[in-house]
N, C-alpha and C. Protein backbone atom coordinates (compact mmCIF):
# COMPACT_ATOMS: atom_id res chain seq x y z
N UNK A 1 40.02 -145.40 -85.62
CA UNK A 1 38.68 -145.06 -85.19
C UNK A 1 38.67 -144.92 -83.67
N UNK A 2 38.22 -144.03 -83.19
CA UNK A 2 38.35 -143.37 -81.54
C UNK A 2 36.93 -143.51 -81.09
N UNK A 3 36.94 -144.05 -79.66
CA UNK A 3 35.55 -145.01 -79.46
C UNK A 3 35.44 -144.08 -78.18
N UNK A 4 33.91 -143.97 -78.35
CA UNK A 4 33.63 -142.75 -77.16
C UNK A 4 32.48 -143.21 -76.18
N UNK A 5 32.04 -142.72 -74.82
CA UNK A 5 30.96 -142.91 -74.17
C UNK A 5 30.24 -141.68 -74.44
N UNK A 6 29.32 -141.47 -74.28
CA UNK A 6 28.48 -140.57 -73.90
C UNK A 6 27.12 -140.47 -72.98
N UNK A 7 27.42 -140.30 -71.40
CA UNK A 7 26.34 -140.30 -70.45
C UNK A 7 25.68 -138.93 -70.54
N UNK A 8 24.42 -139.09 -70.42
CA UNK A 8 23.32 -138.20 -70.78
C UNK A 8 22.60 -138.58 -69.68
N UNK A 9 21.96 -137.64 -68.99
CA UNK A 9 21.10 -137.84 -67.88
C UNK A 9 20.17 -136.46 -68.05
N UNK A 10 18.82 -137.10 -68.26
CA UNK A 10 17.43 -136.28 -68.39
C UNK A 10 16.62 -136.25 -67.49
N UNK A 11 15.98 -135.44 -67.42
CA UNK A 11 14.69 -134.62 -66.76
C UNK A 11 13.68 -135.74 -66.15
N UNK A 12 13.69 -135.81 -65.04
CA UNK A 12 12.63 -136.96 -64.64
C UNK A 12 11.01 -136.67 -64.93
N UNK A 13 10.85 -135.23 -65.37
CA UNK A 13 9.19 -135.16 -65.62
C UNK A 13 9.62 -135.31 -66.95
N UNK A 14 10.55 -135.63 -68.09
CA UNK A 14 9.67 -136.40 -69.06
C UNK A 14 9.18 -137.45 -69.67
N UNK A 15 8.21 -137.31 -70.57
CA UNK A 15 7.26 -138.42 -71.09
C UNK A 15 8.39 -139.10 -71.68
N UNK A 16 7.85 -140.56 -72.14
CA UNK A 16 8.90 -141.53 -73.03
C UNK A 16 8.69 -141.09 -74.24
N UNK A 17 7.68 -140.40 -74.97
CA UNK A 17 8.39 -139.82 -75.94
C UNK A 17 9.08 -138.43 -76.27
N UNK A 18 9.09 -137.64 -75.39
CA UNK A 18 10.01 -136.55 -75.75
C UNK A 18 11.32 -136.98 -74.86
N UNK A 19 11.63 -138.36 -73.98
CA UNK A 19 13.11 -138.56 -73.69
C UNK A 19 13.42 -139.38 -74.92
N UNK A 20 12.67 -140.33 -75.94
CA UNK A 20 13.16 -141.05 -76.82
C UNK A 20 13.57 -139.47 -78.01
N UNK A 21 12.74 -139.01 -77.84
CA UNK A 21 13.11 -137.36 -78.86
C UNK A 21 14.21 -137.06 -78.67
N UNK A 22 14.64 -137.27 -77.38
CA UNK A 22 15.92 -136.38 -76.52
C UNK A 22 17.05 -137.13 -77.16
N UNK A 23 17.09 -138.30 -77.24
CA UNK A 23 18.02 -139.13 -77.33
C UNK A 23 18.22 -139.94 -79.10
N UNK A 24 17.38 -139.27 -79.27
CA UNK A 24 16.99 -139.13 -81.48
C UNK A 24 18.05 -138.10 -81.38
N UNK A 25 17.78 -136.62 -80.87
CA UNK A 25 18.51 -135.79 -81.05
C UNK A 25 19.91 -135.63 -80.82
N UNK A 26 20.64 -136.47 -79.81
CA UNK A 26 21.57 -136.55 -79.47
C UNK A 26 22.31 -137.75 -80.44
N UNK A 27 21.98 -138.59 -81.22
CA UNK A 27 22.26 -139.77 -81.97
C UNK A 27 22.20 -138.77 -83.41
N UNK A 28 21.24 -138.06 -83.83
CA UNK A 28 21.60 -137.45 -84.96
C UNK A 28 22.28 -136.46 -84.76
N UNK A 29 23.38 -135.78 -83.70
CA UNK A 29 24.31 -134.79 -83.28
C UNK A 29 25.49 -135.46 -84.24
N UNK A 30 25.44 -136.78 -83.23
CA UNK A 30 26.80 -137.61 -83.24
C UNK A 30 27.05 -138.19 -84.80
N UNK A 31 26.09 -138.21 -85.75
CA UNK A 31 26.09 -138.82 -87.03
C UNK A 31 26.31 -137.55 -88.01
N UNK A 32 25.83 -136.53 -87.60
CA UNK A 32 26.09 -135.27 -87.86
C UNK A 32 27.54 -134.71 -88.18
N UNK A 33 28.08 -135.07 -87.22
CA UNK A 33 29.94 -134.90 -86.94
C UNK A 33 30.67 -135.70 -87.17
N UNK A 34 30.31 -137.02 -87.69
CA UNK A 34 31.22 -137.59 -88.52
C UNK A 34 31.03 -139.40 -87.48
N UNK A 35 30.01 -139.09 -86.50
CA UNK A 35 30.52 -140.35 -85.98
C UNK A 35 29.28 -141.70 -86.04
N UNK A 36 29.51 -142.12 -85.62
CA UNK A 36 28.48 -143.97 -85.90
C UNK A 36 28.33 -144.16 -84.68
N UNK A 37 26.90 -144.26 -84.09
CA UNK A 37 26.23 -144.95 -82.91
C UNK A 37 26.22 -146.31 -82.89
N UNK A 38 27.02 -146.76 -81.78
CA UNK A 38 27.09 -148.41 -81.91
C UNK A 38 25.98 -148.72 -80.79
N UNK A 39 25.82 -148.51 -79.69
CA UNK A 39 24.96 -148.44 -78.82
C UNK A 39 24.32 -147.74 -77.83
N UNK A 40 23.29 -148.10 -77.57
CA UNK A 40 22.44 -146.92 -76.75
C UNK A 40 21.57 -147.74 -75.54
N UNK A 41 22.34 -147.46 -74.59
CA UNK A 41 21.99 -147.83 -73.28
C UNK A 41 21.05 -147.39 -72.43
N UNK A 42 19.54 -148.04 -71.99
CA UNK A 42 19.12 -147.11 -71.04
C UNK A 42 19.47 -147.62 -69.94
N UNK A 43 19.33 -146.77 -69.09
CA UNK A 43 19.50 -147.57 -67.28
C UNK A 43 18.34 -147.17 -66.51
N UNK A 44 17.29 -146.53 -67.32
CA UNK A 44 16.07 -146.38 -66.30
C UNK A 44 16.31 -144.77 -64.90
N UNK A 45 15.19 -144.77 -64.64
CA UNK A 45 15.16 -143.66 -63.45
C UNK A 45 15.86 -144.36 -62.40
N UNK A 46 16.79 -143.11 -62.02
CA UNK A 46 17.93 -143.74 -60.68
C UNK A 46 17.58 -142.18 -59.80
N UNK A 47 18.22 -142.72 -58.85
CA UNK A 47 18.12 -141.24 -57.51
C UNK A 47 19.42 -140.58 -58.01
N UNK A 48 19.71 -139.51 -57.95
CA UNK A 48 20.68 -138.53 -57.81
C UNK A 48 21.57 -138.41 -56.77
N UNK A 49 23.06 -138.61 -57.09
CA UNK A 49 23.72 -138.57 -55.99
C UNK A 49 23.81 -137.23 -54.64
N UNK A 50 23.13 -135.61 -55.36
CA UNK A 50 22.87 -134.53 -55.26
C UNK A 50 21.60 -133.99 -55.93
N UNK A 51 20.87 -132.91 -55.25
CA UNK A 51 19.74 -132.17 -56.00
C UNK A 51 19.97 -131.67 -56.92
N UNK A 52 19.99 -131.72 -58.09
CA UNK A 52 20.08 -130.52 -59.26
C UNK A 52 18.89 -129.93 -60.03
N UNK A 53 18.53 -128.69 -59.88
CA UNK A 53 17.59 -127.80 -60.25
C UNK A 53 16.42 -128.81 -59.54
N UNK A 54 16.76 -128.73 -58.04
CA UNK A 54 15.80 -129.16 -57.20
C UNK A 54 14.95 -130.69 -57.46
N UNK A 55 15.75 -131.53 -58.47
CA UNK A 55 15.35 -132.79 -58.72
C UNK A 55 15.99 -133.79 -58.39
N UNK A 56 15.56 -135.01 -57.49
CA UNK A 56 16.41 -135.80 -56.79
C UNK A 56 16.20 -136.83 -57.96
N UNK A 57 15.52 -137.08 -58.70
CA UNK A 57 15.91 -138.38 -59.27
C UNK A 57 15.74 -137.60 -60.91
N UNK A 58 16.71 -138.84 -61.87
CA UNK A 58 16.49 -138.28 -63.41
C UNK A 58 16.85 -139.88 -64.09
N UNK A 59 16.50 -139.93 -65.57
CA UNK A 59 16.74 -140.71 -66.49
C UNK A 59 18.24 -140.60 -67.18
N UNK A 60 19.04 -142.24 -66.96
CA UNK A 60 19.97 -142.44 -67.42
C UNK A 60 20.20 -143.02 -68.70
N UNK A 61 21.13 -142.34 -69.53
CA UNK A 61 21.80 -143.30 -70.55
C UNK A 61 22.99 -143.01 -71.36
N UNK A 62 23.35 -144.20 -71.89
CA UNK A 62 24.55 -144.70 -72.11
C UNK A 62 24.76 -144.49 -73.74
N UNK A 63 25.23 -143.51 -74.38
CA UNK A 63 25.42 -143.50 -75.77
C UNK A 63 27.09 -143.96 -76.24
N UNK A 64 27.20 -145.45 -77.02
CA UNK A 64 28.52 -145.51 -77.07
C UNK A 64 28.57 -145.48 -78.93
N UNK A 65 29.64 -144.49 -79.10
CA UNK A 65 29.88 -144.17 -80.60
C UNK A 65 31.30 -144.25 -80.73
N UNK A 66 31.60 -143.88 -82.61
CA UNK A 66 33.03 -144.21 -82.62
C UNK A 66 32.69 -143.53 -83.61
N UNK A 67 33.87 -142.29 -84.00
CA UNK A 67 34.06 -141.00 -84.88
C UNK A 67 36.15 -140.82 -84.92
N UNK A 68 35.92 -141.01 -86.15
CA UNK A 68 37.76 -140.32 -86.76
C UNK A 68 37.74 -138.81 -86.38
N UNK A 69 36.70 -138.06 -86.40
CA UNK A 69 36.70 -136.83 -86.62
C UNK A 69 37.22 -136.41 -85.60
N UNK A 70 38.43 -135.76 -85.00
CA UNK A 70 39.06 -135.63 -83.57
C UNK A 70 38.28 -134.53 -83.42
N UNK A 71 36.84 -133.85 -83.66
CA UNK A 71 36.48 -132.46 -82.92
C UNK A 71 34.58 -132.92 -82.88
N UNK A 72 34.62 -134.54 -82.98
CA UNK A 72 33.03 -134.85 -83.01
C UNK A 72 32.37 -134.83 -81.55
N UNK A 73 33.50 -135.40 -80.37
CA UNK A 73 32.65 -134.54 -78.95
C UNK A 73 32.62 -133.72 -78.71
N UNK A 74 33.64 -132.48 -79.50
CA UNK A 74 33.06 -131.13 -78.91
C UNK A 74 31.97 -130.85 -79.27
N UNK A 75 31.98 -130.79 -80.63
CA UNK A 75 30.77 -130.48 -81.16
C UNK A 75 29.57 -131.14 -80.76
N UNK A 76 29.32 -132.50 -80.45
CA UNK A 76 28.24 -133.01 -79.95
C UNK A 76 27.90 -132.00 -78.44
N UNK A 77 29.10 -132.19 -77.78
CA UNK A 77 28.70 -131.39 -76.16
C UNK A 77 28.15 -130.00 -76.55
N UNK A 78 28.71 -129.17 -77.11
CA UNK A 78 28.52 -127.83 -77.67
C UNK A 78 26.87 -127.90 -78.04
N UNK A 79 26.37 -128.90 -78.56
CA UNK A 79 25.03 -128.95 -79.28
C UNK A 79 23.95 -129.29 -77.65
N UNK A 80 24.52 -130.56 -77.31
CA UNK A 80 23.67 -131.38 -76.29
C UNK A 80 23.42 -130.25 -74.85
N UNK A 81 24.32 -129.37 -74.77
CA UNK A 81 24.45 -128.15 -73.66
C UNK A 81 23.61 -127.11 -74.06
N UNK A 82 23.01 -127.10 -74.70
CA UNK A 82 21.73 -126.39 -75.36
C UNK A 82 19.83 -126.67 -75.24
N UNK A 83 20.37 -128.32 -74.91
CA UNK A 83 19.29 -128.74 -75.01
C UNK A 83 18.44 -128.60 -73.33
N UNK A 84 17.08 -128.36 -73.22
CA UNK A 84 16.72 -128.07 -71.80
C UNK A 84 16.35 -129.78 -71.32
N UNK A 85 15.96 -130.22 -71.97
CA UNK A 85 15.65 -131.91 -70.88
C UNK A 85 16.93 -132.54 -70.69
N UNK A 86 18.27 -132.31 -71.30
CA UNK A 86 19.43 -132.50 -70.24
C UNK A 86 19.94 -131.81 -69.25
N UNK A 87 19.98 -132.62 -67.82
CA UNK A 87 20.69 -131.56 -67.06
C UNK A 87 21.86 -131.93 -66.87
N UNK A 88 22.48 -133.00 -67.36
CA UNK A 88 24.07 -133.00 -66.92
C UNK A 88 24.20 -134.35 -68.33
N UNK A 89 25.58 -134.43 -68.89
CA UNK A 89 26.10 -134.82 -69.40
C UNK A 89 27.66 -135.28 -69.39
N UNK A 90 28.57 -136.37 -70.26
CA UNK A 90 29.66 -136.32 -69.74
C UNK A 90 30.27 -137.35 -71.06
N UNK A 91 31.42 -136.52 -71.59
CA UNK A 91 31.53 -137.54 -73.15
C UNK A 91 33.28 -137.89 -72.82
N UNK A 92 33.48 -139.07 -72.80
CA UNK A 92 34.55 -139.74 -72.32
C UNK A 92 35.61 -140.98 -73.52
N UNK A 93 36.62 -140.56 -73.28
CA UNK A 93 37.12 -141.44 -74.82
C UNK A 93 37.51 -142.69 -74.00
N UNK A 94 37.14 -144.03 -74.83
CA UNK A 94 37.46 -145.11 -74.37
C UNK A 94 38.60 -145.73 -74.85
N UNK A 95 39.52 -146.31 -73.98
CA UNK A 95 40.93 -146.69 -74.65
C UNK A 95 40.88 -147.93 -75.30
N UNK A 96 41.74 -147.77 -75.77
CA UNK A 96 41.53 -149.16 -77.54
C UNK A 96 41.74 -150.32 -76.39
C-alpha cells in the first residue's frame, strides 16, 4: 500500500461551505481511483509566499491517503486541475 500527501491550496474568497465542497470533491476523486483517505488536514488562511492570480493569501490543506492503484495521483491531479477554487496543488509519495 503506497501512502501519499496531497496539498491543496484554495481560493481565499471562499465561503466554508463551498471550500468544505472543494475538499468533498477532492476526497471522493481519491476513493474514486482506488484509494482510502486517512486524513485531512486544515491549516487555515496563510499569506502566500508569491501573488497568484493577484491573491496574496489562500486556504491550506493537507489530504493524506493510501492507494495500490500505481495511476490514483494522476488521475486525482488530472481531475483536481480542473477544478476553479484550486489554484495550486501538489501530490507527493511518502516513503514507507
Amino acid at each position: 500500500m503506497n501512502k501519499y500527501e496531497l496539498a491543496v491550496v484554495l481560493n481565499a474568497k471562499l465561503e466554508d461551505e463551498e471550500r468544505a465542497a472543494a475538499i468533498e470533491k477532492v476526497s471522493k476523486y481519491i476513493t474514486r481511483f482506488g484509494g482510502t483517505v486517512t486524513e485531512v488536514e486544515e491549516c487555515g488562511k496563510k499569506r502566500l509566499a508569491y501573488e497568484i492570480q493577484k491573491m496574496k493569501e489562500a486556504f491550506y490543506y493537507f489530504v493524506r491517503f493510501e492507494s495500490e492503484e500505481a495511476n490514483c495521483p494522476n488521475e486525482v491531479e488530472a481531475r483536481i486541475r480542473l477544478m476553479e477554487s484550486v489554484i495550486r496543488y501538489l501530490c507527493v509519495k511518502q516513503e514507507a
